[in-house]
C-alpha atoms as a PDB file:
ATOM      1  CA  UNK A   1      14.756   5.893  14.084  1.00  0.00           C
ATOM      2  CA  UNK A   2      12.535   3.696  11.569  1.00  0.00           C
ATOM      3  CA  UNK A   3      10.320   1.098  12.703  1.00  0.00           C
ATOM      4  CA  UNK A   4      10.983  -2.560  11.367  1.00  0.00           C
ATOM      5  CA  UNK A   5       8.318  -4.873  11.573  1.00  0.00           C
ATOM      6  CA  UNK A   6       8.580  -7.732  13.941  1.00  0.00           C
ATOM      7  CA  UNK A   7       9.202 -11.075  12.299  1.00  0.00           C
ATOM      8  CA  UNK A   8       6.121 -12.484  14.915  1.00  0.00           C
ATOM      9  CA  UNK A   9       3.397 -10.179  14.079  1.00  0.00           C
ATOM     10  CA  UNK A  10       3.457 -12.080  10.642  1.00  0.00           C
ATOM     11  CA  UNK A  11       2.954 -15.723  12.608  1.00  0.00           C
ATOM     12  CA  UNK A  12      -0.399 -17.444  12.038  1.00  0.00           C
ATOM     13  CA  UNK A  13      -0.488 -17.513  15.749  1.00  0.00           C
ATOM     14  CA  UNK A  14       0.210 -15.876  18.167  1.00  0.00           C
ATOM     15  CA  UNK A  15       3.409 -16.380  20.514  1.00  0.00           C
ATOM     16  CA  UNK A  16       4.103 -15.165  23.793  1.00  0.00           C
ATOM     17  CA  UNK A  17       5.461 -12.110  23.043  1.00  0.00           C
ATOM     18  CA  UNK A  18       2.038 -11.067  21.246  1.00  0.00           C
ATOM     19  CA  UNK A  19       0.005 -11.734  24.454  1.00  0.00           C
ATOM     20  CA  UNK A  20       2.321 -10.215  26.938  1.00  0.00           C
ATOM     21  CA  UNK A  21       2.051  -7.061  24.321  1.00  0.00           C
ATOM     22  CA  UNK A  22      -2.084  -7.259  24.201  1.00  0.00           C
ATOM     23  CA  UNK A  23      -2.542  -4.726  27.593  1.00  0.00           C
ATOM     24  CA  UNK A  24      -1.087  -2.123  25.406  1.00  0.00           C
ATOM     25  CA  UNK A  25      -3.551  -3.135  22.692  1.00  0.00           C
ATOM     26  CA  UNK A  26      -5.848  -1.221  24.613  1.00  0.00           C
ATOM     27  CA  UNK A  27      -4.535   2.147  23.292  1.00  0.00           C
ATOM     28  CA  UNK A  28      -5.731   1.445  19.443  1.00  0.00           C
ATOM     29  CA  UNK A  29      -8.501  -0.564  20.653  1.00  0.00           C
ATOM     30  CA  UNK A  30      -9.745   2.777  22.273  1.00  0.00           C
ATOM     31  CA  UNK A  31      -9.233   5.355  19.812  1.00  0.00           C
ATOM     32  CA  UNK A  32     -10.558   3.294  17.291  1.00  0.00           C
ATOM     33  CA  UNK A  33     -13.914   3.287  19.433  1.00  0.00           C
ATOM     34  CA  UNK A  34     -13.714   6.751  19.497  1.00  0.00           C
ATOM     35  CA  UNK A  35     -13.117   7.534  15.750  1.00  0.00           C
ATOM     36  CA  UNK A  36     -16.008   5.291  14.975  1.00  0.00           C
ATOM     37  CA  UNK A  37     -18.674   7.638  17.059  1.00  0.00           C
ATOM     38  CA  UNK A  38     -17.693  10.686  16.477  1.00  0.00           C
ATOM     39  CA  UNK A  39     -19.704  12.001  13.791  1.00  0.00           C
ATOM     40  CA  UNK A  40     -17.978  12.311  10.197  1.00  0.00           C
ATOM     41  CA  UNK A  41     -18.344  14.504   7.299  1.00  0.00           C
ATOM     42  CA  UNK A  42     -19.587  14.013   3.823  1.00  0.00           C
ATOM     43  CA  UNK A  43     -18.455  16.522   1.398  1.00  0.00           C
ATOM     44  CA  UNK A  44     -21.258  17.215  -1.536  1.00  0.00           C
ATOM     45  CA  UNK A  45     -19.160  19.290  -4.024  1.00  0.00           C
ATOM     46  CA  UNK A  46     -16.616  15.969  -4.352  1.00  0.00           C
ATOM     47  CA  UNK A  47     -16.619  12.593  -4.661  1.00  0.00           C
ATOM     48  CA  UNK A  48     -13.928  10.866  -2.536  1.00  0.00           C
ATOM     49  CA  UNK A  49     -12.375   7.608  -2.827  1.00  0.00           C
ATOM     50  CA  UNK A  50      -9.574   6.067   0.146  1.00  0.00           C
ATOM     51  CA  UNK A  51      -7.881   3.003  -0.643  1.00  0.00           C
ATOM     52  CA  UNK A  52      -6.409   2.363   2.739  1.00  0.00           C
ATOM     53  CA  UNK A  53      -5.336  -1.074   4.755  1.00  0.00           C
ATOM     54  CA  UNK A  54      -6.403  -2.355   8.289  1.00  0.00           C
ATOM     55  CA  UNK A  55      -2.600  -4.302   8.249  1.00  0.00           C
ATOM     56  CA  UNK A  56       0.124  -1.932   8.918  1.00  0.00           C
ATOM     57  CA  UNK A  57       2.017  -1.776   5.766  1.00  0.00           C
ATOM     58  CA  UNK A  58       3.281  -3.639   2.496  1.00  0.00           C
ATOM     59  CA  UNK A  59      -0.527  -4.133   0.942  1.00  0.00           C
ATOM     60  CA  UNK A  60      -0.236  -2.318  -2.000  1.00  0.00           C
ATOM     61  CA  UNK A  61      -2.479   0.705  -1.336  1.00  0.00           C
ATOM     62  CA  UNK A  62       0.134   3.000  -3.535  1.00  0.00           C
ATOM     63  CA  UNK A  63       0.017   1.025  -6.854  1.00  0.00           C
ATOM     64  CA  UNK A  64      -3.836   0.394  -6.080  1.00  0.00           C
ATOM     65  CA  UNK A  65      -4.463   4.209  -6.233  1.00  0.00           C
ATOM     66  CA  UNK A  66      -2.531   4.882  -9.772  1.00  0.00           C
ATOM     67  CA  UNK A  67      -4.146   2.162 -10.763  1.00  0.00           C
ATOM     68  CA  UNK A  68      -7.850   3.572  -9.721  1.00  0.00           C
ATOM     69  CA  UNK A  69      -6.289   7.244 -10.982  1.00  0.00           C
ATOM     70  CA  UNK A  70      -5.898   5.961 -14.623  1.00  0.00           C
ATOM     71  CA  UNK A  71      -8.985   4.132 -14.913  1.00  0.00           C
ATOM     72  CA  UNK A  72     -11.341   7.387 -13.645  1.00  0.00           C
ATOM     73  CA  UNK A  73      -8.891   9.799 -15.366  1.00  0.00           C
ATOM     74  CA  UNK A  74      -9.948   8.026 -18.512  1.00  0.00           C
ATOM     75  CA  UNK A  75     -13.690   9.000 -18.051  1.00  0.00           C
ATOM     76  CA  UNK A  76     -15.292  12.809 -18.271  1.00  0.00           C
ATOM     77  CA  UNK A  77     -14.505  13.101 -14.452  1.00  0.00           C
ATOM     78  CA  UNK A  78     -11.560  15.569 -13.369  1.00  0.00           C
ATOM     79  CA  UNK A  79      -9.641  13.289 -11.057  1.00  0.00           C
ATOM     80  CA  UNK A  80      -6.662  13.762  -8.927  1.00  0.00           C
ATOM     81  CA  UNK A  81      -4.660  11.450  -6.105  1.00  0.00           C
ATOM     82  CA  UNK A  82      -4.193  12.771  -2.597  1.00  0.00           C
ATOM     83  CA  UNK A  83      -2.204  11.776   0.234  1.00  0.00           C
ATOM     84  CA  UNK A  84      -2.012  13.529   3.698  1.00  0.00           C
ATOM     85  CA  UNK A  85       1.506  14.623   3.947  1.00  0.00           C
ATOM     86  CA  UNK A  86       4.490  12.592   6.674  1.00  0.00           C
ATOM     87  CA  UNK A  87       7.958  13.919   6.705  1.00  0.00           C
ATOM     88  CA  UNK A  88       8.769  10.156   6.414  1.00  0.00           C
ATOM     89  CA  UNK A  89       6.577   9.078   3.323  1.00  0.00           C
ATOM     90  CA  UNK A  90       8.434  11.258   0.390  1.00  0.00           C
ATOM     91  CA  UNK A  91       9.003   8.439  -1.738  1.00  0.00           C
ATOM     92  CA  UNK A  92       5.395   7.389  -2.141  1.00  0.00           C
ATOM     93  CA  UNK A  93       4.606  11.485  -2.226  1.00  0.00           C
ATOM     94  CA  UNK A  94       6.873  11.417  -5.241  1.00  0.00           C
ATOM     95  CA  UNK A  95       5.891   8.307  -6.708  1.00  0.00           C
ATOM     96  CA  UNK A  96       1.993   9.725  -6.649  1.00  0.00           C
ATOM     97  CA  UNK A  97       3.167  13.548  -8.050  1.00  0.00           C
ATOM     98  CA  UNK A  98       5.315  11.678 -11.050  1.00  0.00           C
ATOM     99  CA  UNK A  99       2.003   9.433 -12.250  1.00  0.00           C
ATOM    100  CA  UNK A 100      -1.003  11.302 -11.218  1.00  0.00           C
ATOM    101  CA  UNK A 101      -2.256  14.802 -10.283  1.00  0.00           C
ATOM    102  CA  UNK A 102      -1.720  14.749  -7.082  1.00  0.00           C
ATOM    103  CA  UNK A 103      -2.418  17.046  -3.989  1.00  0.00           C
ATOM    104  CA  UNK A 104      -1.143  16.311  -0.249  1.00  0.00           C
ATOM    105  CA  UNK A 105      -1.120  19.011   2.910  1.00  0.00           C
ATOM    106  CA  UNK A 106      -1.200  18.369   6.635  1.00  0.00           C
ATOM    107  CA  UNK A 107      -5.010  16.766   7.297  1.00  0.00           C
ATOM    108  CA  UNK A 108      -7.242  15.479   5.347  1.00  0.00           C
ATOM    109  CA  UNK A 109     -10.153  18.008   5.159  1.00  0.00           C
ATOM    110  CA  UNK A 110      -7.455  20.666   3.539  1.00  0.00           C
ATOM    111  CA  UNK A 111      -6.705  18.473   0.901  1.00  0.00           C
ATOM    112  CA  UNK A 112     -10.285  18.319  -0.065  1.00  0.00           C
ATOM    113  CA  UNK A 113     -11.077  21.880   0.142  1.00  0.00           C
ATOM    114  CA  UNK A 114      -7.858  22.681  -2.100  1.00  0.00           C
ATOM    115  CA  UNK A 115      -9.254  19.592  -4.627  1.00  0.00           C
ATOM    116  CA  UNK A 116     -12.679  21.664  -4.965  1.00  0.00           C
ATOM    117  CA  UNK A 117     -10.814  25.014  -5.146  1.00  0.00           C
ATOM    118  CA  UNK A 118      -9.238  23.231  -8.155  1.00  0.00           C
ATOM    119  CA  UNK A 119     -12.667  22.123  -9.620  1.00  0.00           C
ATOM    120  CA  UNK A 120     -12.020  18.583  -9.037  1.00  0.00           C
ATOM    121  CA  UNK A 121     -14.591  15.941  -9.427  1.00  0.00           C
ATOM    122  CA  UNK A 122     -13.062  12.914  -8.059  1.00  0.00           C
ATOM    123  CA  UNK A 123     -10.014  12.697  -4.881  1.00  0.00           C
ATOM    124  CA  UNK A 124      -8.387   9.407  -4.590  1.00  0.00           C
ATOM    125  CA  UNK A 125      -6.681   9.144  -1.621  1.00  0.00           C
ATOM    126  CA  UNK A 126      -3.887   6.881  -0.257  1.00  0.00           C
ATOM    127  CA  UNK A 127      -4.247   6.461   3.197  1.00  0.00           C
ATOM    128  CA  UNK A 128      -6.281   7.621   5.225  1.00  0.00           C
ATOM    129  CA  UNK A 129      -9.411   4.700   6.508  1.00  0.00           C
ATOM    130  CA  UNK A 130      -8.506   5.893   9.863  1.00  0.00           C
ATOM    131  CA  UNK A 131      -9.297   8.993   9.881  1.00  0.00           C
ATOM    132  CA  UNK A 132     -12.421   9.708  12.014  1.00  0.00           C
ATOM    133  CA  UNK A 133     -13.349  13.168  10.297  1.00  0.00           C
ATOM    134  CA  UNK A 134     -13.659  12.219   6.864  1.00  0.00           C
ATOM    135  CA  UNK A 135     -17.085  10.215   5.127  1.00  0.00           C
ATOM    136  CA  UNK A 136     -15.910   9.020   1.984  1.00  0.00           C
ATOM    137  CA  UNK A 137     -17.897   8.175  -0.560  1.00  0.00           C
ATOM    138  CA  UNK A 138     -16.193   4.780  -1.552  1.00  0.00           C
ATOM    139  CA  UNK A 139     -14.099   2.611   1.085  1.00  0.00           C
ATOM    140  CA  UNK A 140     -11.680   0.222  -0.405  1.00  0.00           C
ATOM    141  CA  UNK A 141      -9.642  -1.873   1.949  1.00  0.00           C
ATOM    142  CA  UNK A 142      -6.094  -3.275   0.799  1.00  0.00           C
ATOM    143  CA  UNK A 143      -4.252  -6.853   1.843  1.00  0.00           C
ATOM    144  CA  UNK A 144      -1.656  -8.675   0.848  1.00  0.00           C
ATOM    145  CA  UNK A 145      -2.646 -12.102  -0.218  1.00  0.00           C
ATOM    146  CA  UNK A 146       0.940 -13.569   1.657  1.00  0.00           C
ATOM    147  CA  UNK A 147       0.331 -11.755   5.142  1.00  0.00           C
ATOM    148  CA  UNK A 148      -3.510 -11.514   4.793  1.00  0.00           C
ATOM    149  CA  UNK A 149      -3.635 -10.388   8.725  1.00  0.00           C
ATOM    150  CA  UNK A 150      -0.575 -11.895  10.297  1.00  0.00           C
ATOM    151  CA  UNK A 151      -1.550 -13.411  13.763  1.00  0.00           C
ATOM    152  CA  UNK A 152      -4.171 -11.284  13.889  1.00  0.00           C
ATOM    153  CA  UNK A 153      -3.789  -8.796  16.853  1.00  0.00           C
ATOM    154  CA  UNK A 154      -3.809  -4.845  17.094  1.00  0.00           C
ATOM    155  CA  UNK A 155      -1.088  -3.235  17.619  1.00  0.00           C
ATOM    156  CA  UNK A 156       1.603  -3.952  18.976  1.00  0.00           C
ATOM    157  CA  UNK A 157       0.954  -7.503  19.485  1.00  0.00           C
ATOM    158  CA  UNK A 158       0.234  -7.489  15.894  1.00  0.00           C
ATOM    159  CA  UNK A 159       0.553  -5.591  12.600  1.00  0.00           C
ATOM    160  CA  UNK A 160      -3.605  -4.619  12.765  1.00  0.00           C
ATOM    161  CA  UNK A 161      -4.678  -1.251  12.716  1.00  0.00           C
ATOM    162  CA  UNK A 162      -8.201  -2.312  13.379  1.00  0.00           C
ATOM    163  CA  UNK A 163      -9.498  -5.219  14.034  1.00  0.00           C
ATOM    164  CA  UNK A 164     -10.430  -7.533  11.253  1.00  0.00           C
ATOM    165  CA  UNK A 165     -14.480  -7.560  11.965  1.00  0.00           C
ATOM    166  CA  UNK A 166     -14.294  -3.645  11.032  1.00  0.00           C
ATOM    167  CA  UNK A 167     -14.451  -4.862   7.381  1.00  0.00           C
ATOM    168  CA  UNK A 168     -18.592  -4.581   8.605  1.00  0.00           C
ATOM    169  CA  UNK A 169     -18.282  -0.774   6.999  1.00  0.00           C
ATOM    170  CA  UNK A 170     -16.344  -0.918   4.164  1.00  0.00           C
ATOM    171  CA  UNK A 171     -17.269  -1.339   0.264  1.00  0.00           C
ATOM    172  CA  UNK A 172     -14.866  -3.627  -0.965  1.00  0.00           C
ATOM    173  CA  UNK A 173     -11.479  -5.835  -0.654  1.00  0.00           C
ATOM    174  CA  UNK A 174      -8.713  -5.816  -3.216  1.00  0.00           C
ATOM    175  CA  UNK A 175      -6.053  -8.291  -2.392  1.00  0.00           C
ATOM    176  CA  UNK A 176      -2.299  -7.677  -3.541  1.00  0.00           C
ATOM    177  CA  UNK A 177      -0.577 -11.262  -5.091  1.00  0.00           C
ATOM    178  CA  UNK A 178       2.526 -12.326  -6.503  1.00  0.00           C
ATOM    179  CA  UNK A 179       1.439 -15.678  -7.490  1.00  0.00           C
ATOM    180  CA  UNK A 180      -1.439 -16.385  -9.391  1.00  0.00           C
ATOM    181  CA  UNK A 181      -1.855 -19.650  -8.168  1.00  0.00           C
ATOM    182  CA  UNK A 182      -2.670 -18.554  -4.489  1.00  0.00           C
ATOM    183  CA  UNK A 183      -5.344 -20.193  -2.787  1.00  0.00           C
ATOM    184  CA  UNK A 184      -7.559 -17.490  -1.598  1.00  0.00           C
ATOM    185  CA  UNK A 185     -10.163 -19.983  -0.187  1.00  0.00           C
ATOM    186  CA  UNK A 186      -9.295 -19.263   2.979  1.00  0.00           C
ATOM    187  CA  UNK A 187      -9.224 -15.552   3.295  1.00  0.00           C
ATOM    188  CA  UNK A 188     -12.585 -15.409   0.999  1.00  0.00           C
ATOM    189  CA  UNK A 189     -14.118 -17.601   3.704  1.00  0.00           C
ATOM    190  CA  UNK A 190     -13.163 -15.087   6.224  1.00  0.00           C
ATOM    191  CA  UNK A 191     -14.103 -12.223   4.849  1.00  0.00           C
ATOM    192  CA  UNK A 192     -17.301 -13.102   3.832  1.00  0.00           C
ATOM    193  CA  UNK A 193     -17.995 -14.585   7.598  1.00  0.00           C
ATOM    194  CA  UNK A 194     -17.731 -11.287   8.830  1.00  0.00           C
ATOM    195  CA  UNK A 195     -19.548  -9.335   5.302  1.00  0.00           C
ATOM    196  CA  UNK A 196     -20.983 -11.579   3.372  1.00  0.00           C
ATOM    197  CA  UNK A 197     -22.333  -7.887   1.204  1.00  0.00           C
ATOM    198  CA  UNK A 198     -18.496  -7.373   0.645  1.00  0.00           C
ATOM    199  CA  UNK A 199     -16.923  -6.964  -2.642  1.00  0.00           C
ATOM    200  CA  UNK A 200     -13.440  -9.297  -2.879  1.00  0.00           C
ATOM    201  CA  UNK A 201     -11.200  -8.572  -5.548  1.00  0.00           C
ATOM    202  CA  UNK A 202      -7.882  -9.743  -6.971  1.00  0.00           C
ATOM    203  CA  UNK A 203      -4.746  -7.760  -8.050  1.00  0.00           C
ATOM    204  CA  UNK A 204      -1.360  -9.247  -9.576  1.00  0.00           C
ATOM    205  CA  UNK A 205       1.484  -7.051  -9.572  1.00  0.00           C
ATOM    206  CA  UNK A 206       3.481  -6.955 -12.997  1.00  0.00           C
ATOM    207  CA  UNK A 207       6.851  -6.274 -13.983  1.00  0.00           C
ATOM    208  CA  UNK A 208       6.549  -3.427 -16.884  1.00  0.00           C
ATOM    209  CA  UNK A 209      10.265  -2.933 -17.500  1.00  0.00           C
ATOM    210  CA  UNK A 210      11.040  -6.801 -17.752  1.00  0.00           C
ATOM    211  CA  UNK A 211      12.686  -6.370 -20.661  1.00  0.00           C
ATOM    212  CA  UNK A 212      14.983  -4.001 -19.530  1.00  0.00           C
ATOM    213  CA  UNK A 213      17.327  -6.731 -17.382  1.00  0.00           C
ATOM    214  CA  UNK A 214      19.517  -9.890 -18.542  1.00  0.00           C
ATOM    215  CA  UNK A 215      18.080 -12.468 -16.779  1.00  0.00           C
ATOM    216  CA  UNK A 216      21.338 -13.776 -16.938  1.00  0.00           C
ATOM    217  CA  UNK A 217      22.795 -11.717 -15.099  1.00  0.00           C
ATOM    218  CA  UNK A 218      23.136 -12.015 -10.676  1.00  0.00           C
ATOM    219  CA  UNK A 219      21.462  -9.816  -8.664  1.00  0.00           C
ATOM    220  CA  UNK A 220      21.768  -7.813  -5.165  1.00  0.00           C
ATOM    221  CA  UNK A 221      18.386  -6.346  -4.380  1.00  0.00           C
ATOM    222  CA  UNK A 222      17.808  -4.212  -1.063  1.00  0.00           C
ATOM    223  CA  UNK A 223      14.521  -2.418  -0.343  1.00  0.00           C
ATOM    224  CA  UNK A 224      13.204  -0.804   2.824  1.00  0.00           C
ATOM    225  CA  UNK A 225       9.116  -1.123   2.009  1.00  0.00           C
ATOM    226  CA  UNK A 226       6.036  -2.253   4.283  1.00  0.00           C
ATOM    227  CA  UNK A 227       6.898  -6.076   2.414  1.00  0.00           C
ATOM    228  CA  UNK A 228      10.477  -6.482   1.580  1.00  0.00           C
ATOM    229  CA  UNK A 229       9.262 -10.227   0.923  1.00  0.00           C
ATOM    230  CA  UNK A 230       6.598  -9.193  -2.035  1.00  0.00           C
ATOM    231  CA  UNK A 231       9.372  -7.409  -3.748  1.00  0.00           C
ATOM    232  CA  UNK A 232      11.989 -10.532  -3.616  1.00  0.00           C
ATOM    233  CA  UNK A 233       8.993 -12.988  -4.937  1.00  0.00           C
ATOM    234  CA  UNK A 234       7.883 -11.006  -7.833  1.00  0.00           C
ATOM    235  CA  UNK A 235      11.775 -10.891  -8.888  1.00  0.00           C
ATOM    236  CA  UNK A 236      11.851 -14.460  -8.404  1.00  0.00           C
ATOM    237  CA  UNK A 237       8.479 -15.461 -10.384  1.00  0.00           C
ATOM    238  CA  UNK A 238      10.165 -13.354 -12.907  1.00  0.00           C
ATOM    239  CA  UNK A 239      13.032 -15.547 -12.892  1.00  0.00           C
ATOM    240  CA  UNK A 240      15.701 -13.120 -11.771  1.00  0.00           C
ATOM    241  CA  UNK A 241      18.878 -14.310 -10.288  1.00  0.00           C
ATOM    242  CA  UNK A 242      18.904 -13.414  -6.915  1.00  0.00           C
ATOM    243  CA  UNK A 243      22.159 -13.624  -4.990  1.00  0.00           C
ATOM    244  CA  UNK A 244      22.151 -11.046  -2.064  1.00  0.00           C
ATOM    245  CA  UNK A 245      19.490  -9.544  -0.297  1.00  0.00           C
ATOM    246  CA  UNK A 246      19.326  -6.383   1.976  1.00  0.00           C
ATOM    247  CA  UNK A 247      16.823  -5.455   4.019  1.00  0.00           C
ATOM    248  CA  UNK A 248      16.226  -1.551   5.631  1.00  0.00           C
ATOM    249  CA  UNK A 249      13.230  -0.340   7.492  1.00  0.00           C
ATOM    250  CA  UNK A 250      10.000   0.873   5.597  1.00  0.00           C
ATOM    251  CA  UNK A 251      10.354   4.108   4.624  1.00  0.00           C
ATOM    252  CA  UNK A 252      13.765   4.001   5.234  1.00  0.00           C
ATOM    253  CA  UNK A 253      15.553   7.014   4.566  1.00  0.00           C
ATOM    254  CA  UNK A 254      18.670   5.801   2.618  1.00  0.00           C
ATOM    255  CA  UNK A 255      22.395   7.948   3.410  1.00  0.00           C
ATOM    256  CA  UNK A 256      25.202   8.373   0.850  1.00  0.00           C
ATOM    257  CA  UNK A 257      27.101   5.702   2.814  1.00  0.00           C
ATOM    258  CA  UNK A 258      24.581   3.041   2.713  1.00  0.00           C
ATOM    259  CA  UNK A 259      24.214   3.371  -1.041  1.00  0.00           C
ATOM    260  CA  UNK A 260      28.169   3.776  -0.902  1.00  0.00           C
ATOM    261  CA  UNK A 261      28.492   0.578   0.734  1.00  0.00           C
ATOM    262  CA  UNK A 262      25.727  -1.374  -1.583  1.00  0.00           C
ATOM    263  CA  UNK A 263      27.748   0.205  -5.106  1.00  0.00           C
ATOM    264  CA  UNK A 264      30.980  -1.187  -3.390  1.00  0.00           C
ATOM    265  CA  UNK A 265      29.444  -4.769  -1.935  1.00  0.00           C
ATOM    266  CA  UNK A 266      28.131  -5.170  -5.801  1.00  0.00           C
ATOM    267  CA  UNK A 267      31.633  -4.089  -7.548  1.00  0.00           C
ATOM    268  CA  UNK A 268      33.379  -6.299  -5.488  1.00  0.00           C
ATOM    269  CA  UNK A 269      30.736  -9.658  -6.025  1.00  0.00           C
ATOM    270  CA  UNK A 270      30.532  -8.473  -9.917  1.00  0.00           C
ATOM    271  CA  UNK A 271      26.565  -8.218  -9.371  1.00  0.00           C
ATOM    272  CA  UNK A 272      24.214  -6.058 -10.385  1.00  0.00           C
ATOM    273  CA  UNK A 273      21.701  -4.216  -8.465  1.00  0.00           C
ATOM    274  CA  UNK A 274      17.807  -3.876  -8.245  1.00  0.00           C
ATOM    275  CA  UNK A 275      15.510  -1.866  -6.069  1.00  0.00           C
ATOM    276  CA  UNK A 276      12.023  -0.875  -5.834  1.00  0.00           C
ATOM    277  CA  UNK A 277      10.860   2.787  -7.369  1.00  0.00           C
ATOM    278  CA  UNK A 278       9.978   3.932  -3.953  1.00  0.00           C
ATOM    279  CA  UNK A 279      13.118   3.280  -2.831  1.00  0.00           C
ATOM    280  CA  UNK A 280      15.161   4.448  -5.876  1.00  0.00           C
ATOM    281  CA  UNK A 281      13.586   8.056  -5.543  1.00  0.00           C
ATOM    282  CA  UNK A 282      15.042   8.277  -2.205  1.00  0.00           C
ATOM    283  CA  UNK A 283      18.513   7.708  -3.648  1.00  0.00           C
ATOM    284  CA  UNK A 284      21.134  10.792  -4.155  1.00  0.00           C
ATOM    285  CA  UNK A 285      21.059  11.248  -7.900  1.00  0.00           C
ATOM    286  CA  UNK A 286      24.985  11.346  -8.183  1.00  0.00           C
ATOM    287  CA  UNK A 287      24.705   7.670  -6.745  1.00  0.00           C
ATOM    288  CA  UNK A 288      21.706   6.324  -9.146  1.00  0.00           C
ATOM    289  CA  UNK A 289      24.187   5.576 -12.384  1.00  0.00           C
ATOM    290  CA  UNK A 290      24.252   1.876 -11.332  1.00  0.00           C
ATOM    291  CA  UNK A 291      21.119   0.951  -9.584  1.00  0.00           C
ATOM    292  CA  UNK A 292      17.823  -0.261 -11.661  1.00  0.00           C
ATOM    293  CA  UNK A 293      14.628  -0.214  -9.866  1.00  0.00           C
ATOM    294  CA  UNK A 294      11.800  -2.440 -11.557  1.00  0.00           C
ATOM    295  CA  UNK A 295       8.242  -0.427 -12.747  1.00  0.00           C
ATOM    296  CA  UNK A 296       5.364  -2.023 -11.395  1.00  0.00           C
ATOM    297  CA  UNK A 297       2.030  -2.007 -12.549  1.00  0.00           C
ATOM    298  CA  UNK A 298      -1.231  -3.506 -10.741  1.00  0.00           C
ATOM    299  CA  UNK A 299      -3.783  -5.669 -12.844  1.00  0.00           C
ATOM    300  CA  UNK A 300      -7.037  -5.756 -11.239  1.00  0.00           C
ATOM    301  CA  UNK A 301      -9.205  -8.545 -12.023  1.00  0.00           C
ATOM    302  CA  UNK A 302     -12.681  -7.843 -13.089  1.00  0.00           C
ATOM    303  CA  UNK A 303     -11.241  -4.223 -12.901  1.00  0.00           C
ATOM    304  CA  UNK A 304     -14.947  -2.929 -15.179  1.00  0.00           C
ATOM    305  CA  UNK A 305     -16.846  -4.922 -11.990  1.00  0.00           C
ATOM    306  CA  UNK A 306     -14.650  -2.719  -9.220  1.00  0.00           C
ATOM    307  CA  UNK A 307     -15.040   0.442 -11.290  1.00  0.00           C
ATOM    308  CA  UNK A 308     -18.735  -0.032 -11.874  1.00  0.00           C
ATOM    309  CA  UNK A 309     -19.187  -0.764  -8.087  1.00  0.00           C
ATOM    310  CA  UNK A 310     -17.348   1.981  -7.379  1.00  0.00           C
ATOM    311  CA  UNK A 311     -19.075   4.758  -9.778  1.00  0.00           C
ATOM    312  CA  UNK A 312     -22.582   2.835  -8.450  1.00  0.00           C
ATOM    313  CA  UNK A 313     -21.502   4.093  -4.728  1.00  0.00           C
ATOM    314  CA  UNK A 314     -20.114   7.297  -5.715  1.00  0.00           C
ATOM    315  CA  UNK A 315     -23.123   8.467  -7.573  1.00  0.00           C
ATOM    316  CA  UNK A 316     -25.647   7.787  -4.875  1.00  0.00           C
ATOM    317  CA  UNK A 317     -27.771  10.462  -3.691  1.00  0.00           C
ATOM    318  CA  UNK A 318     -26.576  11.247  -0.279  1.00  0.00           C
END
């Protein structure tokens, strides 16, 4: 059974529900306590990047590491993208072995020792802040400018992994928006309460294969992603005609009869229909003749500041 995010988590306060949730709170609260002392290791024949998220889903980690992948693979450094494997996270496993070299195993610490078995210089990985065994050598936190940290709580009586004031030991922010015109005032102020040392950086996601659509046309869109929302506004800033949305589970692990049923709902209505790229690789390919999924791409701003922070940090003598 997938998980689907509860509509409160994403409240700017918190309701009842959160607070009679918070004993349970105590769970994450406690291993996080624990992953934080236990000592961590630092490997010296790699340099490691993690672009991960203290906010449980939809922040753009994914396009964040491609993004980070094609800027290092453009220097003399061997790079490759990594991603600890889940039985229920193929689609972004696919997504990262289609764009990048890309390795991926049970933990963490394999992954590395197959990267320097492989002579690799540089292992970006997706995921992975959380993990108590691992020192990497550049910490890069993700959010989503619409969400930024919902009401706040851990889990479950919030979508927080950790609790916001852990942004103490990290190197840098990047925060995911649709709109351009987003005032960020307010999540800059908070951040830098808590770090002032903190690097904050913006990222717009961009349509690549625009041109591929008639804008004329009506659309049915369905996703099952961490943000469901992010997806419909970037259609709609792009000024697609959105009729009909459906909405699965992250990760959702689509059926031939729910991709059955979509085909048939869009005959019948004489629409056509769009989904992300994580979810179209989860499609059966007899099914995918009539469903378009729209190519993202991430544009950092002050992308030469991030990567010269980031090659500052990585080339430190340890």
């Amino acid at each position: 059974m997938k998980f689907k995010k509860p509509k409160f988590w994403d409240y700017k306060k918190p309701n009842f529900i959160a607070y009679l949730l918070t004993p349970l709170n105590l769970i994450i609260g406690i291993n996080n306590i624990i992953l934080n002392i236990k000592p961590k290791k630092k490997y010296q024949k790699i340099k490691t990047i993690c672009v991960g998220n203290i906010y449980l889903g939809g922040t753009g980690k994914t396009p964040t590491v491609i993004k980070l992948y094609e800027i290092f693979k453009n220097t003399k450094l061997k790079v490759s993208t990594a991603k600890k494997f889940y039985p229920d996270q193929k689609d972004e496993h696919i997504i990262l072995n289609n764009r990048s070299e890309f390795i991926t195993s049970d933990n963490r610490q394999k992954i590395i020792l197959k990267a320097i078995e492989r002579n690799y210089e540089l292992l970006i990985f997706d995921d992975g802040l959380q993990d108590g065994r691992i020192d990497y050598d550049f910490k890069l936190v993700c959010f989503d400018s619409e969400n930024w940290i919902g009401n706040g709580f851990l889990i479950p009586s919030g979508p927080m992994r950790e609790k916001i004031e852990s942004l103490k030991k990290y190197d840098a922010v990047i925060i995911k928006n649709v709109d351009k015109k987003f005032d960020l005032n307010e999540i800059y102020q908070s951040i830098n309460e808590i770090n002032p040392k903190i690097q904050i950086f913006n990222s717009f996601l961009k349509i690549k294969n625009k041109n591929e659509f008639n804008l004329n046309d009506k659309f049915l869109i369905f996703s099952g992603i961490g943000n469901n929302n992010s997806f419909k506004e970037i259609l709609i800033k792009n000024d697609f005609n959105i009729v009909e949305e459906i909405i699965f589970p992250d990760h959702f692990n689509y059926k031939a009869f729910d991709i059955i049923k979509i085909l048939k709902n869009a005959e019948n209505k004489n629409i056509k229909i769009i989904t992300t790229e994580k979810d179209y690789v989860k499609i059966p390919v007899n099914l995918r003749e009539k469903i378009n999924f729209i190519k993202i791409d991430l544009e950092i701003l002050e992308q030469k500041k991030l990567t010269g922070l980031i090659e500052s940090k990585i080339n430190e003598i340890n």
